[in-house]
Protein backbone atom coordinates (compact mmCIF):
# COMPACT_ATOMS: atom_id res chain seq x y z
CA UNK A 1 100.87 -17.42 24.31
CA UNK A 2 103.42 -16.21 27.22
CA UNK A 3 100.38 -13.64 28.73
CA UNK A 4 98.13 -16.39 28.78
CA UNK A 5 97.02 -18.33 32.77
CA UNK A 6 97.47 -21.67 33.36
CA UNK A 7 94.14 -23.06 33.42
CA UNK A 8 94.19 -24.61 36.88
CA UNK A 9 95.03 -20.65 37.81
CA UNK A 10 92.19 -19.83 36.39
CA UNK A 11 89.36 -22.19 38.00
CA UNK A 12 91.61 -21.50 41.29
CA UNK A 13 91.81 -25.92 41.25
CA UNK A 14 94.60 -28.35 41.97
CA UNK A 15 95.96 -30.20 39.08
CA UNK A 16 94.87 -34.01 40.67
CA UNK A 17 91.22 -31.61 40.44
CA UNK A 18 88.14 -34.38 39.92
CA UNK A 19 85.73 -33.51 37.04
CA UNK A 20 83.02 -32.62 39.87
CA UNK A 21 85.50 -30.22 41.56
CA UNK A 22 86.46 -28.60 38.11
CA UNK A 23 82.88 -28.06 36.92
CA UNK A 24 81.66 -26.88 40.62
CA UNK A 25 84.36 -23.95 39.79
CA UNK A 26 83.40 -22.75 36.57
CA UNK A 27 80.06 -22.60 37.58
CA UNK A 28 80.65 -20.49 40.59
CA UNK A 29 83.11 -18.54 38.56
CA UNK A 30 80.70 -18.14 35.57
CA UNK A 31 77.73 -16.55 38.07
CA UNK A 32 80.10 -14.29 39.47
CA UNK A 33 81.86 -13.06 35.88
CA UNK A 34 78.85 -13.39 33.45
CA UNK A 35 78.03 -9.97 31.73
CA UNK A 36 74.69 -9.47 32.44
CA UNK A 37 75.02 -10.03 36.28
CA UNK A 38 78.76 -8.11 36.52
CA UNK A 39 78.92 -4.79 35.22
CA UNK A 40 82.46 -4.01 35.84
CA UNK A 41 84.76 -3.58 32.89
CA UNK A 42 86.85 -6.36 32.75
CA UNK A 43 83.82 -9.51 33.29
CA UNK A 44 83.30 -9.92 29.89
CA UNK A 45 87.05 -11.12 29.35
CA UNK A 46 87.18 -12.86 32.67
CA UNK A 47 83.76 -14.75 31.87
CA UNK A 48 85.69 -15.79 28.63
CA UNK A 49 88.72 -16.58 30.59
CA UNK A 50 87.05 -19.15 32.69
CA UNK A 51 85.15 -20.65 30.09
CA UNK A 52 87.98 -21.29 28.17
CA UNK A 53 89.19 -23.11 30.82
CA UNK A 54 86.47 -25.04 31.73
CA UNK A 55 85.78 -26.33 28.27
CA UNK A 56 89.64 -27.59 27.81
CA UNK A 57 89.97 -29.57 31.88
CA UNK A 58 86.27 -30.74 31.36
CA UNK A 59 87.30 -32.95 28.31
CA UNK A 60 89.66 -35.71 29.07
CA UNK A 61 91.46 -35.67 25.73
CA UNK A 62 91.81 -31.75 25.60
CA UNK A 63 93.15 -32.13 29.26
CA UNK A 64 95.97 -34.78 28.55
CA UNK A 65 96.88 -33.00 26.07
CA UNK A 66 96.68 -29.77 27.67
CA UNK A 67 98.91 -31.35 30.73
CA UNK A 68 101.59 -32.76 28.59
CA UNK A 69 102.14 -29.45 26.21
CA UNK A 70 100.03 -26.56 27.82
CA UNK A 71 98.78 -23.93 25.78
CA UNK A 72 101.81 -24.81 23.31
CA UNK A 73 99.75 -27.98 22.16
CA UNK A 74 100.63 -28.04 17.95
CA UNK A 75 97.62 -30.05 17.67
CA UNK A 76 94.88 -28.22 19.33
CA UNK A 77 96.20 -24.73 19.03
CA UNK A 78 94.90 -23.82 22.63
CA UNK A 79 94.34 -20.17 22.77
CA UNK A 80 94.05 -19.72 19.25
CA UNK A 81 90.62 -20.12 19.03
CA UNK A 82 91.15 -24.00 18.10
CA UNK A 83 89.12 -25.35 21.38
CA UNK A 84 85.45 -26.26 20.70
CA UNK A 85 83.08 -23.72 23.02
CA UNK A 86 79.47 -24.15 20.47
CA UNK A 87 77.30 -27.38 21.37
CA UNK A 88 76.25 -27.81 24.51
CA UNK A 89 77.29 -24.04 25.95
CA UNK A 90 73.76 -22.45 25.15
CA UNK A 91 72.61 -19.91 27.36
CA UNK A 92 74.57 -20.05 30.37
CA UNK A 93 72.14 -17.94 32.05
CA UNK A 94 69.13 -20.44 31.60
CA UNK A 95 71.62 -22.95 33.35
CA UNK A 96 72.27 -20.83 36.13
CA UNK A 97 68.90 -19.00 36.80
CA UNK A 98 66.09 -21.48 35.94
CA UNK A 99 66.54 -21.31 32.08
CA UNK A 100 62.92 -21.45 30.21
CA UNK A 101 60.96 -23.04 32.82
CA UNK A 102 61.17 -20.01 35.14
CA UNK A 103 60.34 -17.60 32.73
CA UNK A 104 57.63 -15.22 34.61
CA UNK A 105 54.78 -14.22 32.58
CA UNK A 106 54.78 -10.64 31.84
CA UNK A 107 50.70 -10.87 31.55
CA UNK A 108 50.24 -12.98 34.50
CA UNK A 109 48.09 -10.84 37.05
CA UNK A 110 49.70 -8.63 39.82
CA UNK A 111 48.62 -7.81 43.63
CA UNK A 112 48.63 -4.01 43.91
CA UNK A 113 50.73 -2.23 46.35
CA UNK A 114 50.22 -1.78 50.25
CA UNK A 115 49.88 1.95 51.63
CA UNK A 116 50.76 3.51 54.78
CA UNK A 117 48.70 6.16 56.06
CA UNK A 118 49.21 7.84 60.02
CA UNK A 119 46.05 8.32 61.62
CA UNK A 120 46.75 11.14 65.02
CA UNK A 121 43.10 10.71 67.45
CA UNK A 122 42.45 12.27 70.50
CA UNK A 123 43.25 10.38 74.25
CA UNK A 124 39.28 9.19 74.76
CA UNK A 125 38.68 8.14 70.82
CA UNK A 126 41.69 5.83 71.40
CA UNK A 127 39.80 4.21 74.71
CA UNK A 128 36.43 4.33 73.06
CA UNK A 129 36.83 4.12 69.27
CA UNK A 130 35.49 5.56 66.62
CA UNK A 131 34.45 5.84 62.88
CA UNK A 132 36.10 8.41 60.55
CA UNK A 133 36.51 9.31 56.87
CA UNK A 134 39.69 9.24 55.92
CA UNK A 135 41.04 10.49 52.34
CA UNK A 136 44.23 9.02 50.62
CA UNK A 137 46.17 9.59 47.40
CA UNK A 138 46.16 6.27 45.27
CA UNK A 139 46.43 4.34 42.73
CA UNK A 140 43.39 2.94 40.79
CA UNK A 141 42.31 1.10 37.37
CA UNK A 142 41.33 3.50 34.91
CA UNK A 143 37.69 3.36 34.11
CA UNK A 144 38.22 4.07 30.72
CA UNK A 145 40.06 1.64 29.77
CA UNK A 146 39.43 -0.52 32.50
CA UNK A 147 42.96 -1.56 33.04
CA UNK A 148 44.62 -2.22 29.82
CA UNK A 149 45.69 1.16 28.86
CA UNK A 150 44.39 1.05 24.98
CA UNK A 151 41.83 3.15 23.78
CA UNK A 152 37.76 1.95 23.77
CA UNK A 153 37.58 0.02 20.92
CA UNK A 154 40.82 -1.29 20.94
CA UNK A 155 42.92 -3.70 22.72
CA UNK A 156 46.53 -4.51 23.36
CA UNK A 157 48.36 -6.61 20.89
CA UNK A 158 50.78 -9.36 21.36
CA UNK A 159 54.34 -8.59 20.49
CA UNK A 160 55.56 -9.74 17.26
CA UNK A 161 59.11 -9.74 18.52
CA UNK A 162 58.96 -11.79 21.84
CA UNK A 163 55.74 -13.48 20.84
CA UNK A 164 54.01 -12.55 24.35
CA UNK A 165 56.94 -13.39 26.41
CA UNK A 166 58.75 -10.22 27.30
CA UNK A 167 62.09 -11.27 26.44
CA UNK A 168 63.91 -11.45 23.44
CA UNK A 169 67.21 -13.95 22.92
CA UNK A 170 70.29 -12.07 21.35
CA UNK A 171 72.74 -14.36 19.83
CA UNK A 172 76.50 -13.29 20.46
CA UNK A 173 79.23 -15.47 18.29
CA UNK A 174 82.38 -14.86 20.07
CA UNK A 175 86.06 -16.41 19.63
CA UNK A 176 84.68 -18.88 22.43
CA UNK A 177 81.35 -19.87 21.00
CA UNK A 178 78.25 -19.04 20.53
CA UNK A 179 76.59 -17.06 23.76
CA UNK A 180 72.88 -16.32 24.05
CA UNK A 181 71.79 -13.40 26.47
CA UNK A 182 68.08 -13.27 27.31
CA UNK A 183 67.08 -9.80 28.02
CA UNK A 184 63.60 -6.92 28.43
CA UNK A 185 61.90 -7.60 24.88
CA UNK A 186 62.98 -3.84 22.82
CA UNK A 187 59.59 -3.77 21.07
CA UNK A 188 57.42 -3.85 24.39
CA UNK A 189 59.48 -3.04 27.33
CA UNK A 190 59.19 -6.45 29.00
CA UNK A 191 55.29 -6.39 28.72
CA UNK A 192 54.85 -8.80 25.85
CA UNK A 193 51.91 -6.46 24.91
CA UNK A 194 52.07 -3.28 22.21
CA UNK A 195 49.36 -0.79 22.31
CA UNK A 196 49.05 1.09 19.50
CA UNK A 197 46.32 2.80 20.13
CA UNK A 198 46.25 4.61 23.92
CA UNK A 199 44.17 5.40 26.28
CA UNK A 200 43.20 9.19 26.54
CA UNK A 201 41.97 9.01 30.52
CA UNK A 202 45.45 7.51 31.91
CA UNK A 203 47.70 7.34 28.85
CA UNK A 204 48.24 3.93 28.51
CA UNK A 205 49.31 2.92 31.75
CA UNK A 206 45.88 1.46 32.78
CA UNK A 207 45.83 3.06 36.25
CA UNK A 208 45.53 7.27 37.42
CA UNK A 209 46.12 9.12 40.49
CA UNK A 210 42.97 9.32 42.68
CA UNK A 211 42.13 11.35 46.06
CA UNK A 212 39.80 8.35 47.78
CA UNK A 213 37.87 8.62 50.70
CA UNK A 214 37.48 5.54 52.77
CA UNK A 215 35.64 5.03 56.03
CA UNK A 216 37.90 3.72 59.05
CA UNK A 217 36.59 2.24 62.33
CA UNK A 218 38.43 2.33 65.12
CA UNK A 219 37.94 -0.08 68.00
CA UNK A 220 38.18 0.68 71.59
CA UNK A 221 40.93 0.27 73.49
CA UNK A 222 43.42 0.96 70.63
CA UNK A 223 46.99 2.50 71.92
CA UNK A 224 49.83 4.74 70.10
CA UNK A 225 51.12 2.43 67.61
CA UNK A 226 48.72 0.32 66.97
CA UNK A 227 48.08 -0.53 63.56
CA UNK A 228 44.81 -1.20 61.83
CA UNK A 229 44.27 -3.15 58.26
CA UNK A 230 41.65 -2.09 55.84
CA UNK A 231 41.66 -5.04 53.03
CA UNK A 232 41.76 -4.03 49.34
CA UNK A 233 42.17 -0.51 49.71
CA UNK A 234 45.88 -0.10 48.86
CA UNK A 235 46.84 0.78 45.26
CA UNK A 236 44.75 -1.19 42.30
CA UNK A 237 46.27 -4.59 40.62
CA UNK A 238 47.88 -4.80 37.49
CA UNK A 239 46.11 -7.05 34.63
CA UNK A 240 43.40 -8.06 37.02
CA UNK A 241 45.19 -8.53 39.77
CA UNK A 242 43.82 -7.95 43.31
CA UNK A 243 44.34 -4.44 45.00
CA UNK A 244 46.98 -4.16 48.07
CA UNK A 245 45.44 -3.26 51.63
CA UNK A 246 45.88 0.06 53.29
CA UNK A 247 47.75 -0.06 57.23
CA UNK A 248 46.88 2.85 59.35
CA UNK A 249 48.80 3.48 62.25
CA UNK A 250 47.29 5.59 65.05
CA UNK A 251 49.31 8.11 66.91
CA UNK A 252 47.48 8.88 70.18
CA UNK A 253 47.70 12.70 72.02
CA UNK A 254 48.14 12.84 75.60
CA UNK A 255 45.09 14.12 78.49
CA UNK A 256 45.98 16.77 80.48
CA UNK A 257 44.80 14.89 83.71
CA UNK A 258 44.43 10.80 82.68
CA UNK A 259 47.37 8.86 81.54
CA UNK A 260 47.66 5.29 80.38
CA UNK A 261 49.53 2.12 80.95
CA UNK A 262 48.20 -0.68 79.11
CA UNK A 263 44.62 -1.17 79.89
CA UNK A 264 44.85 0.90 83.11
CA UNK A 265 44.68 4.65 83.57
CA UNK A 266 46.10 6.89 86.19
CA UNK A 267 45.68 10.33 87.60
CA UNK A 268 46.33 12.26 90.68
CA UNK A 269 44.29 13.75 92.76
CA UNK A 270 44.99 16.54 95.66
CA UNK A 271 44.40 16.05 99.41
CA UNK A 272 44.51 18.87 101.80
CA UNK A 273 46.14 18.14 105.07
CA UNK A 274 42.86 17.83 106.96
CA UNK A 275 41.36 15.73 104.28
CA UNK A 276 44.33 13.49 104.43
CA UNK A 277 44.43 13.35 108.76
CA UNK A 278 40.65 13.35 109.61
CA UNK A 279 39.47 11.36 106.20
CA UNK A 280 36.98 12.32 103.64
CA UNK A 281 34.46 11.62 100.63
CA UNK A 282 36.06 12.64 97.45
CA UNK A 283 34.57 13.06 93.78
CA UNK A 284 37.01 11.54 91.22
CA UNK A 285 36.49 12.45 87.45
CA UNK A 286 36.51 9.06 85.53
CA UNK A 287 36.47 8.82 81.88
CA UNK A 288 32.85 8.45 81.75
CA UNK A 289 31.76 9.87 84.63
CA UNK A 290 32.50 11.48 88.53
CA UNK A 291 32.35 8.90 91.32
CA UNK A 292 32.99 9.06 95.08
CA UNK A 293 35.77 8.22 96.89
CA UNK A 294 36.29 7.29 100.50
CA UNK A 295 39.98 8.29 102.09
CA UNK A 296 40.29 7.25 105.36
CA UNK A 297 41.69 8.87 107.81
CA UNK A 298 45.29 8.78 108.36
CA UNK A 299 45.91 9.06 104.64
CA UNK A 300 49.50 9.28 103.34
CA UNK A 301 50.53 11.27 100.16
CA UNK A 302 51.57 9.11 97.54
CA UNK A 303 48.75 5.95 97.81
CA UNK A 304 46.77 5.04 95.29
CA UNK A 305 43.49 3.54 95.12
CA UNK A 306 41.67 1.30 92.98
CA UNK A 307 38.34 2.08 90.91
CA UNK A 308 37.84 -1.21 89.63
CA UNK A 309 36.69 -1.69 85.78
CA UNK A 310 37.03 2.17 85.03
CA UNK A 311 39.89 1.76 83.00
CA UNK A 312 40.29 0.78 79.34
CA UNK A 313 37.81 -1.53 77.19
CA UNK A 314 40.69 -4.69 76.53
CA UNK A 315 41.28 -4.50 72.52
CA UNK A 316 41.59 -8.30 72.58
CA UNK A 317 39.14 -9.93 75.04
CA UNK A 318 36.10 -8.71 77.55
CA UNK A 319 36.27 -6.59 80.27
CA UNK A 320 38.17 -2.91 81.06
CA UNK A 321 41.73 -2.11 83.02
CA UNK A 322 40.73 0.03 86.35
CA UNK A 323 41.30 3.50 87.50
CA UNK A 324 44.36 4.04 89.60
CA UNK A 325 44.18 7.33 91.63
CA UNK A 326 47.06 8.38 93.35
CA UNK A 327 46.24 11.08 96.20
CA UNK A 328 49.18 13.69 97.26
CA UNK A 329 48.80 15.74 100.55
CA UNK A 330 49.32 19.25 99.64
CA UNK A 331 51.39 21.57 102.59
CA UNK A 332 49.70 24.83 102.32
CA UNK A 333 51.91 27.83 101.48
CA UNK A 334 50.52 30.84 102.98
CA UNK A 335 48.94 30.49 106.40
CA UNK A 336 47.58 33.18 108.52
CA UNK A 337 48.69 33.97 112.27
CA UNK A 338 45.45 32.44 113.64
CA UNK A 339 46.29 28.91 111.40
CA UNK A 340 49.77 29.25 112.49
CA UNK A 341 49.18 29.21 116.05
CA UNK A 342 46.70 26.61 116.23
CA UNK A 343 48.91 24.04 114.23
CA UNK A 344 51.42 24.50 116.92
CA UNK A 345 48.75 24.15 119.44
CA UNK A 346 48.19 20.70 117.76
CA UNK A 347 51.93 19.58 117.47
CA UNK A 348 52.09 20.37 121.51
CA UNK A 349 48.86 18.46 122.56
CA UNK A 350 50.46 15.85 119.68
CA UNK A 351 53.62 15.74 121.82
CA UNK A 352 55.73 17.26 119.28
CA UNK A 353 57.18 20.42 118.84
CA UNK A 354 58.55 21.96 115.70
CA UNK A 355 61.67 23.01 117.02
CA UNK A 356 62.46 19.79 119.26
CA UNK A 357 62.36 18.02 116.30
CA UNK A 358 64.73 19.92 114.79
CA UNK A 359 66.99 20.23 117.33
CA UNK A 360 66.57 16.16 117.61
CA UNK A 361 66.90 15.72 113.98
CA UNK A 362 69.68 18.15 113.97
CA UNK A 363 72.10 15.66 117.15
CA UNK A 364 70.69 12.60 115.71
CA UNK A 365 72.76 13.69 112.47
CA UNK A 366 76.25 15.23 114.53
CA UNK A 367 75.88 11.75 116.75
CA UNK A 368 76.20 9.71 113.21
CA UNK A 369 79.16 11.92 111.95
CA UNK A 370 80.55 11.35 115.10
CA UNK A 371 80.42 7.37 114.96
CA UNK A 372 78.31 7.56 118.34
């Protein structure tokens, strides 16, 4: 008896414990032990351990008795199988997890899975939507058997072993009582059907592989990420149940002039130095159509103008983003003598002259350095 813990040890309790404090700690200690929710090697004697333990300090006569002699008591013979763990014990798992009454029915119907499926479309089908055949691998209800995987003419039977449940009660008499485990039932797998006879077109599963085609709308205004819901087109139900729905999300490829910021889109447009100083009427490419732009005169690289309502149709509401065109002056690279000279005939009758500046550029710099 020398190898044996002290009881209190065990439950990890004070020996002035209450019967509420003793019981909260075999229960907490029986969940975390119990064999068929800890697989490591030593549960099963730890599970008995505890319960051991419990069933002496949860009796007030065992536990006088127990305080006064310990596990030397000549009248109980603790620890030689003389305590009393039958009666009320049961399965411990039903007390833990729901017991009976939260059984789940192994033939009750079942929702089908969801699917995932990325959709790439082009930069304008995103803005104006679209409609498109798609084609996905699935799951579906065998139309053979039309879901319940026996052959025509036949149907599934109901297990003999759990009686329809699923799950089948093994008994285990132990030096500690009487233990019940409820596990999968071993004549149907959990089902609480048999099928004895199967079906030829999926093989008695009640579902097969299918390549489906399925028609997707897009709407307009739709952006890279967005993600579209197609109701009941995800994998079949089980027993009836309903199918799952199929998410699409759309990856979007860039334009190689518009991009887009929320509802809006941008794009840049050239100005040539004259267009930019003396003003002009420009034709902008929208995404529908060209329109005309006024610059004025005096233009600076880098505004932007507005084309009001020529953006993107709003996915969620009325109306369209606008156009934002940014203009950028472009410096010519290669001019000829004759251009040459008469830009510097306009800096001098501007009042400016290329290499004043410089040289005024050039002391306005050496003055700062010098703290002047």
């Amino acid at each position: 008896m020398a190898d044996k813990r002290d009881y209190y040890e065990v439950l990890g309790v004070d020996k002035n414990a209450g019967a509420e404090d003793v019981k909260k700690a075999y229960r907490t200690l029986a969940r975390k032990y119990h064999p068929d929710v800890n697989k490591e090697p030593d549960a099963e004697s730890k599970f008995k351990e505890v319960k051991e333990a419990y069933d002496v300090l949860s009796d007030d006569q065992q536990r006088a008795r127990y305080d006064q002699f310990g596990h030397q008591d000549p009248s109980a013979g603790f620890g030689g199988g003389g305590a009393d763990f039958g009666g009320g014990f049961g399965d411990i798992f039903d007390m833990f997890f729901g017991g009976g009454g939260g059984r789940r029915d192994p033939n009750a119907p079942q929702r089908g899975n969801d699917l995932q499926y990325t959709m790439t479309i082009e930069f304008k089908e995103a803005v104006f939507g679209k409609e498109t055949e798609i084609t996905i691998p699935r799951t579906e209800t065998c139309d053979t058997c039309h879901g319940n995987g026996a052959k025509p003419g036949t149907k599934p039977e109901t297990c003999t072993i759990c009686r329809g449940s699923g799950q089948q009660e093994v008994a285990q008499n132990t030096p500690f009582g009487r233990i019940v485990n409820r596990r999968a039932c071993s004549g149907c797998g959990g089902k609480g059907k048999i099928i004895k006879e199967r079906c030829g077109g999926c093989g008695g599963s009640g579902q097969v592989k299918r390549q489906r085609k399925i028609s997707v709308k897009i709407p307009a205004g739709v952006d890279e990420g967005s993600q579209l819901r197609v109701t009941g087109e995800g994998e079949a139900g089980v027993r009836g149940g309903p199918a799952g729905d199929l998410y699409i999300v759309l990856r979007v490829k860039s334009h190689e002039f518009f991009e887009r910021e929320g509802d809006d889109i941008y794009c840049e447009i050239p100005l040539t130095f004259a267009q930019a100083a003396l003003g002009d009427e420009i034709e902008i490419p929208t995404l529908t159509e060209k329109v005309k732009l006024k610059v004025p005169a005096g233009t600076q690289t880098g505004t932007y103008f507005r084309l009001k309502g020529k953006g993107v149709p709003k996915l969620r509401g009325y109306g369209q983003g606008d156009q934002q065109v940014k203009v950028t002056v472009v410096t010519p690279t290669q001019l000829s003598e004759d251009q040459r000279e008469l830009l510097r005939e306009f800096a001098s009758k501007n009042g400016e002259s290329t290499h004043e500046q410089h040289q005024s550029i050039f002391e306005r710099m050496k003055r700062a350095f010098r703290g002047d």
